[in-house]
C-alpha atoms as a PDB file:
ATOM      1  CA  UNK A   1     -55.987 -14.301-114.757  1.00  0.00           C
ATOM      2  CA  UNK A   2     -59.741 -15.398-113.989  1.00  0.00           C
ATOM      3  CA  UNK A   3     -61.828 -13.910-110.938  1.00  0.00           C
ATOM      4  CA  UNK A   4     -62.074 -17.194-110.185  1.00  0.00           C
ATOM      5  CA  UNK A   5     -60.927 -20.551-110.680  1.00  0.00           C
ATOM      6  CA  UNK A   6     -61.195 -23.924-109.409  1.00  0.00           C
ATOM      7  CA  UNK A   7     -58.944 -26.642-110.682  1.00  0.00           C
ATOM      8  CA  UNK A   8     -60.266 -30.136-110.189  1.00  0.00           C
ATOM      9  CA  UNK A   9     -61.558 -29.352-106.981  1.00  0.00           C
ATOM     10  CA  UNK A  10     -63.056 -32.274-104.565  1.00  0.00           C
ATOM     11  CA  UNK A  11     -65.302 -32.440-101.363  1.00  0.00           C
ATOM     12  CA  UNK A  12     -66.375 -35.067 -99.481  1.00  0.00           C
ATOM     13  CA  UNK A  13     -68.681 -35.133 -96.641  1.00  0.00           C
ATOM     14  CA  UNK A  14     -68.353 -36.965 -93.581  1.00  0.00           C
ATOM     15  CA  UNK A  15     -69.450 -40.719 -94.704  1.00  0.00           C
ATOM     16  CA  UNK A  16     -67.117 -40.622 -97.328  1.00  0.00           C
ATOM     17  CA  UNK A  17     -70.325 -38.729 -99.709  1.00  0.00           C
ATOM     18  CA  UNK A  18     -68.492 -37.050-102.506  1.00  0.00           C
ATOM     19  CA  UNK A  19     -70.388 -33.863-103.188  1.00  0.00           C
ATOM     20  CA  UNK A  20     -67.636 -32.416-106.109  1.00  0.00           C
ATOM     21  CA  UNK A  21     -65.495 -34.466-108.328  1.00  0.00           C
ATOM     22  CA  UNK A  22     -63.159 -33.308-110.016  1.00  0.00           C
ATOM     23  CA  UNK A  23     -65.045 -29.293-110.999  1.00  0.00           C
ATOM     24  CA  UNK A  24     -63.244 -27.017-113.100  1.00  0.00           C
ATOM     25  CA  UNK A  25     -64.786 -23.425-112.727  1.00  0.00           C
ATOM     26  CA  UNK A  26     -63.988 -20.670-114.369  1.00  0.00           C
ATOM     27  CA  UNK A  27     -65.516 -17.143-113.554  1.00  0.00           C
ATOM     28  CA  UNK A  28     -64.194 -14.290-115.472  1.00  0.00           C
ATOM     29  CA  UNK A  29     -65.020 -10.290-114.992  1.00  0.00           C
ATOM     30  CA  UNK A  30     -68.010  -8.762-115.722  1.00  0.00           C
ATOM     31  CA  UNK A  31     -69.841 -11.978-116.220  1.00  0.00           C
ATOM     32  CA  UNK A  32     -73.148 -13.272-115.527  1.00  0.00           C
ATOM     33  CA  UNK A  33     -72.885 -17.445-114.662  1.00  0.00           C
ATOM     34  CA  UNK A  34     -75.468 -19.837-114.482  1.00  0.00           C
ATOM     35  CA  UNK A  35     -74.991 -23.064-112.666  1.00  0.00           C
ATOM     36  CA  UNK A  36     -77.791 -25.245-113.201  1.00  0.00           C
ATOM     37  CA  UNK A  37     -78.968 -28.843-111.859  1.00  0.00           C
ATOM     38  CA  UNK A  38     -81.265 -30.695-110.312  1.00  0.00           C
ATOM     39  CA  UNK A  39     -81.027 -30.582-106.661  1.00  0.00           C
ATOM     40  CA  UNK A  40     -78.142 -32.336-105.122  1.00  0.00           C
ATOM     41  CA  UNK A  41     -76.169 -31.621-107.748  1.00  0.00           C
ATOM     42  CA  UNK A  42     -73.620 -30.102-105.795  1.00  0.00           C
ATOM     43  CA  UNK A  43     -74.557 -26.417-106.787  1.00  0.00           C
ATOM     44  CA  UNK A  44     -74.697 -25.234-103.062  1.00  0.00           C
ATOM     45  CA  UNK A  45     -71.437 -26.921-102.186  1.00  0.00           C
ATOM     46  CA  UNK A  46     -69.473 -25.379-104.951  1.00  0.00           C
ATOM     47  CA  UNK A  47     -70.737 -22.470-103.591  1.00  0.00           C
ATOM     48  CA  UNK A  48     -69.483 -22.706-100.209  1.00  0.00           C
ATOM     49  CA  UNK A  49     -65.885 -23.118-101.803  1.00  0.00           C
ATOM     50  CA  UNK A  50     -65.861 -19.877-103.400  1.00  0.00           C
ATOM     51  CA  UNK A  51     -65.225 -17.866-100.617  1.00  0.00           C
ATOM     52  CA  UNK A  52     -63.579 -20.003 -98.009  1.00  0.00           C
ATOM     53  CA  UNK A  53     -66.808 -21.683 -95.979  1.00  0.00           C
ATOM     54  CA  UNK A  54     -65.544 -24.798 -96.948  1.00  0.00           C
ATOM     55  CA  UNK A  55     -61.734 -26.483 -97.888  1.00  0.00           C
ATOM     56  CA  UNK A  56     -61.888 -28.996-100.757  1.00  0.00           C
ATOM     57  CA  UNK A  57     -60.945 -32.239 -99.780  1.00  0.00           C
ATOM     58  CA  UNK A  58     -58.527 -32.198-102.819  1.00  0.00           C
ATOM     59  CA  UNK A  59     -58.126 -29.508-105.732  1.00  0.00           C
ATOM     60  CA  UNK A  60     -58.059 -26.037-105.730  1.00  0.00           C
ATOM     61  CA  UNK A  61     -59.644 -22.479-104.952  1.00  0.00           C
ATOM     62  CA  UNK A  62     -58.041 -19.179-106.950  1.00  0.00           C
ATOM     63  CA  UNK A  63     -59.309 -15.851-106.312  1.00  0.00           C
ATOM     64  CA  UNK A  64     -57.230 -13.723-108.885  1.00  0.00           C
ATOM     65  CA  UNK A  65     -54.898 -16.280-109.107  1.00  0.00           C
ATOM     66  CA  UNK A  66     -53.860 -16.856-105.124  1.00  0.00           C
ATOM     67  CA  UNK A  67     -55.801 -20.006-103.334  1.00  0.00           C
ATOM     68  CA  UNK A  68     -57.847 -19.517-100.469  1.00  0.00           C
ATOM     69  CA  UNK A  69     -56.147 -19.586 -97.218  1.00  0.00           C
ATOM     70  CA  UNK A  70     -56.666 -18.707 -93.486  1.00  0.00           C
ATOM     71  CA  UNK A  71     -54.566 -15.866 -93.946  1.00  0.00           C
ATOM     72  CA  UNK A  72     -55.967 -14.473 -96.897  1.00  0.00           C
ATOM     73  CA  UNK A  73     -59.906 -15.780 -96.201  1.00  0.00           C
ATOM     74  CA  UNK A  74     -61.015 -12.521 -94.652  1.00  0.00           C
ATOM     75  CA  UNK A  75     -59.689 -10.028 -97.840  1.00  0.00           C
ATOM     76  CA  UNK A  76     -61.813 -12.832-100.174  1.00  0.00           C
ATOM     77  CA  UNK A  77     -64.965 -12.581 -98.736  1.00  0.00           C
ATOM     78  CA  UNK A  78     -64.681  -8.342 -98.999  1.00  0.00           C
ATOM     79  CA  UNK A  79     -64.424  -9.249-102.647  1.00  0.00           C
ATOM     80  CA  UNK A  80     -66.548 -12.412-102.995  1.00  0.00           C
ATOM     81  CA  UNK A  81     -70.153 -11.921-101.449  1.00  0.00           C
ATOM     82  CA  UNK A  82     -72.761 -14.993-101.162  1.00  0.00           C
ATOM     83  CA  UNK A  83     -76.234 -14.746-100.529  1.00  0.00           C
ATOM     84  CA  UNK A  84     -77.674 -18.075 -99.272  1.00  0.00           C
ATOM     85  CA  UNK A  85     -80.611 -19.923-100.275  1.00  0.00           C
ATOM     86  CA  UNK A  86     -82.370 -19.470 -96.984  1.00  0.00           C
ATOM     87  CA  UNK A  87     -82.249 -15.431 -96.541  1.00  0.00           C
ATOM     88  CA  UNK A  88     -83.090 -16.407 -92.585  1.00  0.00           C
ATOM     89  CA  UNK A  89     -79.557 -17.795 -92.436  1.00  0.00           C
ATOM     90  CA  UNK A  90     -78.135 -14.313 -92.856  1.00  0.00           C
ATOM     91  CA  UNK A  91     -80.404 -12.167 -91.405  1.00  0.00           C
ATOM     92  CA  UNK A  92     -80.685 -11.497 -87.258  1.00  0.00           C
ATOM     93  CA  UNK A  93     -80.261  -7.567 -86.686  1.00  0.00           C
ATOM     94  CA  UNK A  94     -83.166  -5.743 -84.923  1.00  0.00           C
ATOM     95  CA  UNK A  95     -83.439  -3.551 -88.180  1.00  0.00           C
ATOM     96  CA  UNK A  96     -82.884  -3.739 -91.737  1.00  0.00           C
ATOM     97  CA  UNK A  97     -80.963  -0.994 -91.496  1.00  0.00           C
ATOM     98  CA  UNK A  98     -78.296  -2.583 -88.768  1.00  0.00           C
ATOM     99  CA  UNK A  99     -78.814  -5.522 -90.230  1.00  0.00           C
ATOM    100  CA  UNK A 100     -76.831  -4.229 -93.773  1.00  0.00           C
ATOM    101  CA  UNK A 101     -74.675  -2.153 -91.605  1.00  0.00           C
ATOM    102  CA  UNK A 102     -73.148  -5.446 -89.971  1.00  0.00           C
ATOM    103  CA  UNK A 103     -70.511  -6.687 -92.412  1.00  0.00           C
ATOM    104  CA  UNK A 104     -69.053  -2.788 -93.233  1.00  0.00           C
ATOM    105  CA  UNK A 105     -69.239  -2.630 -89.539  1.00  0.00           C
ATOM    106  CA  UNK A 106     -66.983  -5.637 -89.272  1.00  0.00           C
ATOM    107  CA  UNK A 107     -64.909  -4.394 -91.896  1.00  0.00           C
ATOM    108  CA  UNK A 108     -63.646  -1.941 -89.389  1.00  0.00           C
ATOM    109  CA  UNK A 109     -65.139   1.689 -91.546  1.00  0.00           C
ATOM    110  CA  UNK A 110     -65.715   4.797 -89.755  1.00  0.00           C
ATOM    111  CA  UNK A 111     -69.707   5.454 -89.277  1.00  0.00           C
ATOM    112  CA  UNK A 112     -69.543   8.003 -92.471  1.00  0.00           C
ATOM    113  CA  UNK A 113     -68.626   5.704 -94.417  1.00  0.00           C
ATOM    114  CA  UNK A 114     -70.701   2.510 -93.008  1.00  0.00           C
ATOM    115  CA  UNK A 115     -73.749   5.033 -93.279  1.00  0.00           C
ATOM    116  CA  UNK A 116     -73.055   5.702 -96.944  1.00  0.00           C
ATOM    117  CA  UNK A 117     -72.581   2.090 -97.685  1.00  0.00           C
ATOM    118  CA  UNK A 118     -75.731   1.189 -96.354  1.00  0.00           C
ATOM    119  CA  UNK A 119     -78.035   3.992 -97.763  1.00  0.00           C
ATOM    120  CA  UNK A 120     -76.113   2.900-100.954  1.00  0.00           C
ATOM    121  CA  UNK A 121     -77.005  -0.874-101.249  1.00  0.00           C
ATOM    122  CA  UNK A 122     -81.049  -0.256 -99.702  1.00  0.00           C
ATOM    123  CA  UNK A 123     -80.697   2.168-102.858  1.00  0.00           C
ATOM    124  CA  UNK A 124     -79.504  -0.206-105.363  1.00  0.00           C
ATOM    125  CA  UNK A 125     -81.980  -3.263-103.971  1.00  0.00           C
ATOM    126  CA  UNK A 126     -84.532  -0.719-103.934  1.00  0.00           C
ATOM    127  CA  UNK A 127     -85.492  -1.083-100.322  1.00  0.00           C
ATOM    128  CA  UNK A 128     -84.881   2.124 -98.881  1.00  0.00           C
ATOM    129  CA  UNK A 129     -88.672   2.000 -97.392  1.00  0.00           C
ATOM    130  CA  UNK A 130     -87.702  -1.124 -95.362  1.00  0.00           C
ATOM    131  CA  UNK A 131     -84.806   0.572 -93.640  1.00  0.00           C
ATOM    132  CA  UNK A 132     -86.573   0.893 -90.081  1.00  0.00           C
ATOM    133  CA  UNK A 133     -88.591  -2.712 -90.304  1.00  0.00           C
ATOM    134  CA  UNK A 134     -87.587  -5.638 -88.178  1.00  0.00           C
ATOM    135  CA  UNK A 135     -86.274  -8.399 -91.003  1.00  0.00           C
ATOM    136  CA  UNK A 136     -88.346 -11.183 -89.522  1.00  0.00           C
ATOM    137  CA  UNK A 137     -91.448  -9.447 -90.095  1.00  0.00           C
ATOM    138  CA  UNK A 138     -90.890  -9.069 -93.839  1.00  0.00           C
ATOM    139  CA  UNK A 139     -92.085 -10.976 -96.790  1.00  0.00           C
ATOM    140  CA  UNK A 140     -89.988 -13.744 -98.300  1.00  0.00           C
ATOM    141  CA  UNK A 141     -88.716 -11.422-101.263  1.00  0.00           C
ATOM    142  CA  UNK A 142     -87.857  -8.979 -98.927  1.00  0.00           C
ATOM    143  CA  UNK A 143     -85.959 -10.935 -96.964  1.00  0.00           C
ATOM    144  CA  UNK A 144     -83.742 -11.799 -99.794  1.00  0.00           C
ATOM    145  CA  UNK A 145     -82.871  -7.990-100.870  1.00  0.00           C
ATOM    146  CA  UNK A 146     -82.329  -7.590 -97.613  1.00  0.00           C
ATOM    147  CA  UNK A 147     -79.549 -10.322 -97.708  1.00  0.00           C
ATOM    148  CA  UNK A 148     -78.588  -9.172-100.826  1.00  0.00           C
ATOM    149  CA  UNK A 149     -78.054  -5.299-100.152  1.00  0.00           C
ATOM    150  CA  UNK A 150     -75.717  -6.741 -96.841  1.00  0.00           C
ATOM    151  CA  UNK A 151     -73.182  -8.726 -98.792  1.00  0.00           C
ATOM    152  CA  UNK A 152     -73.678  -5.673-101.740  1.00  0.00           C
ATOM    153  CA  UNK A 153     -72.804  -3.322 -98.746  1.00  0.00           C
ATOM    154  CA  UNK A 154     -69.306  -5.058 -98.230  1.00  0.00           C
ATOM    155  CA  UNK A 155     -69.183  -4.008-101.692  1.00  0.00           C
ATOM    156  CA  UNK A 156     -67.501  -7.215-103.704  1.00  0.00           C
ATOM    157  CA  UNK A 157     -66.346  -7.622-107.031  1.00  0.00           C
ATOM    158  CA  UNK A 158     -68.475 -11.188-107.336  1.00  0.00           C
ATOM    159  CA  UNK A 159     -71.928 -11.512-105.933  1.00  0.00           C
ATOM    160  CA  UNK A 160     -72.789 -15.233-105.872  1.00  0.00           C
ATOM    161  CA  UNK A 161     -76.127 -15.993-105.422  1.00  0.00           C
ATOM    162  CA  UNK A 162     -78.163 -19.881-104.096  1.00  0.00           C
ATOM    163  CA  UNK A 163     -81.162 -20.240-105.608  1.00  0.00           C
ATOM    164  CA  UNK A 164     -82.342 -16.488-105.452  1.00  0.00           C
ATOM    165  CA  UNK A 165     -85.416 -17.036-106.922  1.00  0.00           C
ATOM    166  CA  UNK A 166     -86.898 -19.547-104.486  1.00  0.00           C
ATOM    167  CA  UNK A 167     -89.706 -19.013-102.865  1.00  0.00           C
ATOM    168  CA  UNK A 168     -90.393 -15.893-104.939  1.00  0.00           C
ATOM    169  CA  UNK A 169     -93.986 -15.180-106.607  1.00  0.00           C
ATOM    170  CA  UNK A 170     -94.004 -14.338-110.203  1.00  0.00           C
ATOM    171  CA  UNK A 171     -93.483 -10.563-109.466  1.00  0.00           C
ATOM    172  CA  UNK A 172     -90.126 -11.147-107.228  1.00  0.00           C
ATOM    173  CA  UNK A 173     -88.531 -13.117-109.605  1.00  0.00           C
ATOM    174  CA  UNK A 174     -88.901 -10.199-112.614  1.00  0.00           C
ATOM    175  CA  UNK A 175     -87.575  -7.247-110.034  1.00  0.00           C
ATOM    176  CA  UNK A 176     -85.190  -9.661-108.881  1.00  0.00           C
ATOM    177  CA  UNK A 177     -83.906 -10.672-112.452  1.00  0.00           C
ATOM    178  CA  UNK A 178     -83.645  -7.351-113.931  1.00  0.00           C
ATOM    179  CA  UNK A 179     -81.189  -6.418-110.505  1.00  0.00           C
ATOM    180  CA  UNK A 180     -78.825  -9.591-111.338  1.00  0.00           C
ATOM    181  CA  UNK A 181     -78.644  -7.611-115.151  1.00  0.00           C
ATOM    182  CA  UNK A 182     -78.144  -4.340-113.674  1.00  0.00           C
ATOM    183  CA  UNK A 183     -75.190  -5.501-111.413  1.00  0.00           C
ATOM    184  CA  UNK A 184     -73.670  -6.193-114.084  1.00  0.00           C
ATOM    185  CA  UNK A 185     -74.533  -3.308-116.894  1.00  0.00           C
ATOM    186  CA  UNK A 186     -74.585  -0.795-114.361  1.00  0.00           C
ATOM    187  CA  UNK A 187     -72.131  -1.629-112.008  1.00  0.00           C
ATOM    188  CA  UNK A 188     -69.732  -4.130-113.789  1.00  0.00           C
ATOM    189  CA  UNK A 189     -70.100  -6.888-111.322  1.00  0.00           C
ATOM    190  CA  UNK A 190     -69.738 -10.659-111.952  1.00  0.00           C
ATOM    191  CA  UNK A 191     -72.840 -12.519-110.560  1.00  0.00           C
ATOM    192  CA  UNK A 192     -72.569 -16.143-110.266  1.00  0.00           C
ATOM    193  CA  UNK A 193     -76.255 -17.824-109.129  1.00  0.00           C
ATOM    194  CA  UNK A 194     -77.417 -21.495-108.733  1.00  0.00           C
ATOM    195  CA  UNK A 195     -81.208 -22.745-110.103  1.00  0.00           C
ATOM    196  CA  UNK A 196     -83.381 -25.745-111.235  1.00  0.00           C
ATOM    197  CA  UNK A 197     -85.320 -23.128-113.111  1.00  0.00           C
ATOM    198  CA  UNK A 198     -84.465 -23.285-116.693  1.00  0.00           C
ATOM    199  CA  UNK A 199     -86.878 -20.947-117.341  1.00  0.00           C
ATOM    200  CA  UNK A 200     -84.852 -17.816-115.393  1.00  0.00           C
ATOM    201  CA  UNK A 201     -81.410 -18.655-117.096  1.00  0.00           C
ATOM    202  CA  UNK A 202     -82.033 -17.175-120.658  1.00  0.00           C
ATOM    203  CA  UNK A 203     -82.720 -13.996-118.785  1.00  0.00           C
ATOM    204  CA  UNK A 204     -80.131 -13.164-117.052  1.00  0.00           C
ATOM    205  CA  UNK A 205     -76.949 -15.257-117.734  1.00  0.00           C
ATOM    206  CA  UNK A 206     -74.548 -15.028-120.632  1.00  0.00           C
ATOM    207  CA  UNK A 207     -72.810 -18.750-119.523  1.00  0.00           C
ATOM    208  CA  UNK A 208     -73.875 -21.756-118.151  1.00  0.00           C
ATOM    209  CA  UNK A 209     -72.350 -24.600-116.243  1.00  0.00           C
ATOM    210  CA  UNK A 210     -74.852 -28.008-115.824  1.00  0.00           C
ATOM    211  CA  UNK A 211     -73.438 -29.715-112.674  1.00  0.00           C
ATOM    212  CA  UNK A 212     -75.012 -33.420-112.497  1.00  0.00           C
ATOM    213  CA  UNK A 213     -74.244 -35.641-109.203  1.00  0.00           C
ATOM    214  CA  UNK A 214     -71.305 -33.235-107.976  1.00  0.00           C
ATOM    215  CA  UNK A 215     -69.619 -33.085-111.318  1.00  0.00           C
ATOM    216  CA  UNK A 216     -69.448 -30.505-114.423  1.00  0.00           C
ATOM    217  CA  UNK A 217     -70.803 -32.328-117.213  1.00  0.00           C
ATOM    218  CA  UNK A 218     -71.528 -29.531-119.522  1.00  0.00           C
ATOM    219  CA  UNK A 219     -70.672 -25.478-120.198  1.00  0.00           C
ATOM    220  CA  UNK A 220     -71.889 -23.556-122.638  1.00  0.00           C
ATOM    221  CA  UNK A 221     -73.539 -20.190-123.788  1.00  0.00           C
ATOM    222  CA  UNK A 222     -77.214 -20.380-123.411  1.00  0.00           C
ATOM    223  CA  UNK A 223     -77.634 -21.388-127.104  1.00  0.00           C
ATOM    224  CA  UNK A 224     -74.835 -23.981-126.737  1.00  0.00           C
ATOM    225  CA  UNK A 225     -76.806 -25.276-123.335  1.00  0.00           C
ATOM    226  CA  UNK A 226     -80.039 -25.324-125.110  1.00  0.00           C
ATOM    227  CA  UNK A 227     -79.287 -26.940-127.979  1.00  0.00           C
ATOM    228  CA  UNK A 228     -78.635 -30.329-126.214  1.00  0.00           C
ATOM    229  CA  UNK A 229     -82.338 -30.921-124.591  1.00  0.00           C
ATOM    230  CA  UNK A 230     -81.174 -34.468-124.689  1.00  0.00           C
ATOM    231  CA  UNK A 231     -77.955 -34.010-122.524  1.00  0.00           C
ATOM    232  CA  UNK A 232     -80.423 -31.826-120.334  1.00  0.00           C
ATOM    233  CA  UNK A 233     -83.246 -34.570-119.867  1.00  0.00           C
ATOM    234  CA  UNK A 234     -80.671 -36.776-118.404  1.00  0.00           C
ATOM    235  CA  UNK A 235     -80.125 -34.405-115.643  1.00  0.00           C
ATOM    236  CA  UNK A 236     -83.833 -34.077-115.085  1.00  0.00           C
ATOM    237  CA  UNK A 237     -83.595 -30.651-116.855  1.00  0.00           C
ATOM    238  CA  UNK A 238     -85.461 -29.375-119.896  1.00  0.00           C
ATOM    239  CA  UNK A 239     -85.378 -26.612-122.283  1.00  0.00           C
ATOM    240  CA  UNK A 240     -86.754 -23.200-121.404  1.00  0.00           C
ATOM    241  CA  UNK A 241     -90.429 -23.286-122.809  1.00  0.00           C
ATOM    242  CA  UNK A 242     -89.883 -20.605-125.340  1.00  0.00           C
ATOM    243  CA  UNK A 243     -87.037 -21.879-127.571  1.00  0.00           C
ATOM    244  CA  UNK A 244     -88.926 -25.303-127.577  1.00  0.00           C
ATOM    245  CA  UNK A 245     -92.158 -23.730-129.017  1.00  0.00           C
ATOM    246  CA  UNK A 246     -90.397 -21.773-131.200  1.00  0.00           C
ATOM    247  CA  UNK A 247     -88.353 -25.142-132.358  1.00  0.00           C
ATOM    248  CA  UNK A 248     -91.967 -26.582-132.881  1.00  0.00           C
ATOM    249  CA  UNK A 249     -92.756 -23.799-135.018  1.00  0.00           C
ATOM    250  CA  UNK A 250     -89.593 -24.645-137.443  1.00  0.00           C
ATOM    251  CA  UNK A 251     -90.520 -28.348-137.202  1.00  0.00           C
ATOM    252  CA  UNK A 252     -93.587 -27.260-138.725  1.00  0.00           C
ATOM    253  CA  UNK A 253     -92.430 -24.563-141.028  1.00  0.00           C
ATOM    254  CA  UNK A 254     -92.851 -21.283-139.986  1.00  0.00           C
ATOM    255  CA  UNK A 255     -89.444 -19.680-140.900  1.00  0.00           C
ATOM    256  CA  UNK A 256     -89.077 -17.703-137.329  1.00  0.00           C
ATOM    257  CA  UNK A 257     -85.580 -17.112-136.161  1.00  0.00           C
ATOM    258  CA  UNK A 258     -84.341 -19.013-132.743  1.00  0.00           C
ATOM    259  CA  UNK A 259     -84.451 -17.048-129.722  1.00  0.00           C
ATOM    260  CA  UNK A 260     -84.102 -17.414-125.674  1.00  0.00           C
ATOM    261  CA  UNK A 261     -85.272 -14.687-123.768  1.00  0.00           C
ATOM    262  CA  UNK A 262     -89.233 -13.213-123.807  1.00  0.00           C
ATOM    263  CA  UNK A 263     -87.977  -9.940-125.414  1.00  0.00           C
ATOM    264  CA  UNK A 264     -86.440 -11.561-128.736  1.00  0.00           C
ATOM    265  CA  UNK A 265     -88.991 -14.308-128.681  1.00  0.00           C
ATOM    266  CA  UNK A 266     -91.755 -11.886-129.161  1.00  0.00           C
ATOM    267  CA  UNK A 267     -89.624 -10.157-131.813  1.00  0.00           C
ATOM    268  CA  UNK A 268     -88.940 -13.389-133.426  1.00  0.00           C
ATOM    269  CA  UNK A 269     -93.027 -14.027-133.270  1.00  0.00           C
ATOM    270  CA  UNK A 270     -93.889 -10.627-134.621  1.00  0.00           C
ATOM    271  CA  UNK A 271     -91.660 -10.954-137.629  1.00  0.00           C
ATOM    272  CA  UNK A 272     -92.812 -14.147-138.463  1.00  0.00           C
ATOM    273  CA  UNK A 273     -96.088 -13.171-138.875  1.00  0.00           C
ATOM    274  CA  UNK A 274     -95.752 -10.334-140.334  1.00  0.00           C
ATOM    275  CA  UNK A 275     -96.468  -7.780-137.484  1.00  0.00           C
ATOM    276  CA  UNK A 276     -92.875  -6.418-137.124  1.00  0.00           C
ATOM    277  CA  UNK A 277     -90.039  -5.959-140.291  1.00  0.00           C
END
C-alpha cells in the first residue's frame, strides 16, 4: 500500500480547461519526489489534490489506500502537509511563533504539547531566532521556513512542497535543499516538491515525474530522467548543466564516469584527471 496514490485522476476548471488528464501518482515512504515541468503543467493542481483542496473531476485520491473524503479530509491533512508557492498565502499570525502554533492549535493539543511542537519545528527549520518577529517583516526565505516549520508542526508523514525554491537567492536554495534531504535521512519523511529548475532536482530527489500540459508523460530515477534530454526539450526542459558537460567530456574522450549531483561530479572530475584515485 503506497502513501499515496492517484489513479487516473482528472480536473477541469470552470471553462471546461482540463488541468490533469488522466495522472497516475505514486508516492511511496521515505521518498524524495520530484515533479518537474514547465509552468502550467499542472504541477500546482496535482498538488491541491493531495490533501483534499480540490475533488478531481474524475479519478481518484488514496491516502494509505482510503480516498479522500469529507469525512476523512481533516485526519489527511494531519498527515499530508503542503507548503504553497506563495509563503504569504499561509502566513497571517502577529508572530512567527503563533503563527506555527496555529495548525497544532487547531488540532485541538493541550498548550504543553502545542509549545513543544512549535519550539520543535523553529528547531528543525532552524529559525528559532525568528520566533518573536512579525512574518510580514521577514525576508522571502524566511517566509518560507516559516511556512514550512507550520505544516512540519502538525507533524505529517508527507511534506509536499510548490516551488520552494522560488524567489530564493543562491544561499536559500542550498540551506533549503540540504533540509528537504534531512527530512528525509533524519526524520524518515516523504517530501514531494514541484520545480522548473532542473538544476535543484539531482540534489535532492531520488524520483522524478515530468508532467507536460496536465499529463504524466515521463517517470524515472534521475539518471533515467536525464538520459532523455530530447523527451525533456519538448517540455521546454533541459538537462542539469553538470551531467551535460560531463557528457561533452565523453563525446570528446575523457573517460570520466557520469554523475548528477555537485558532490560526485567533482569526484568524477578529480579522478579523471588524476587528482583523486
Amino acid at each position: 500500500m503506497h502513501l499515496i496514490e492517484t489513479r487516473d485522476l482528472c480536473y477541469v476548471y470552470p471553462g471546461n480547461v482540463t488541468a490533469l488528464d488522466h495522472v497516475n501518482f505514486i508516492a511511496p515512504r521515505n521518498a524524495r519526489i520530484a515533479v518537474i515541468g514547465s509552468n502550467g503543467a499542472g504541477k500546482s493542481t496535482l498538488f491541491k489534490h493531495l490533501n483534499g483542496i480540490f475533488q478531481p473531476s474524475s479519478g481518484s485520491v488514496l491516502v494509505r489506500g482510503e480516498p479522500i473524503t469529507k469525512e476523512n479530509r481533516k485526519e489527511i491533512r494531519k498527515f499530508i502537509g503542503l507548503v504553497f508557492q506563495n509563503p504569504d498565502d499561509q502566513i497571517f499570525s502577529p508572530t512567527v511563533e503563533q503563527d506555527i502554533a496555529f495548525g497544532p492549535t487547531n488540532l485541538g493539543l493541550d498548550e504543553e504539547t502545542i509549545s513543544h511542537r512549535v519550539h520543535e519545528a523553529l528547531r528543525v527549520v532552524g529559525i528559532e531566532y525568528l520566533a518573536s518577529r512579525v512574518p510580514h517583516h521577514l525576508s522571502g526565505g524566511e517566509k518560507k521556513r516559516v511556512a514550512i516549520a507550520g505544516v512540519i508542526a502538525m507533524e505529517p508523514e508527507v511534506l509536499v512542497l510548490d516551488e520552494p525554491t522560488a524567489g530564493l537567492d543562491p544561499k536559500g536554495v542550498a540551506d533549503l535543499n540540504e533540509f528537504i534531504n534531512s527530512l528525509s535521512s533524519k526524520y524518515g519523511m516523504t517530501v514531494i516538491f514541484s520545480t522548473h529548475d532542473v538544476a535543484l532536482v539531482p540534489e535532492v530527489a531520488d524520483f522524478i515525474y515530468v508532467m507536460d500540459k496536465g499529463r504524466i508523460i515521463a517517470a524515472g530515477t534521475v539518471e533515467e530522467i536525464f538520459l532523455q534530454p530530447d523527451m525533456l526539450k519538448s517540455v521546454r526542459l533541459d538537462v542539469p548543466v553538470l551531467p551535460r558537460l560531463l557528457r561533452s567530456l565523453q563525446e570528446n574522450g575523457v573517460e570520466v564516469s557520469m554523475a548528477y549531483t555537485y558532490a560526485d561530479a567533482e569526484n568524477a572530475l578529480l579522478r579523471a584527471f588524476g587528482k583523486r584515485s
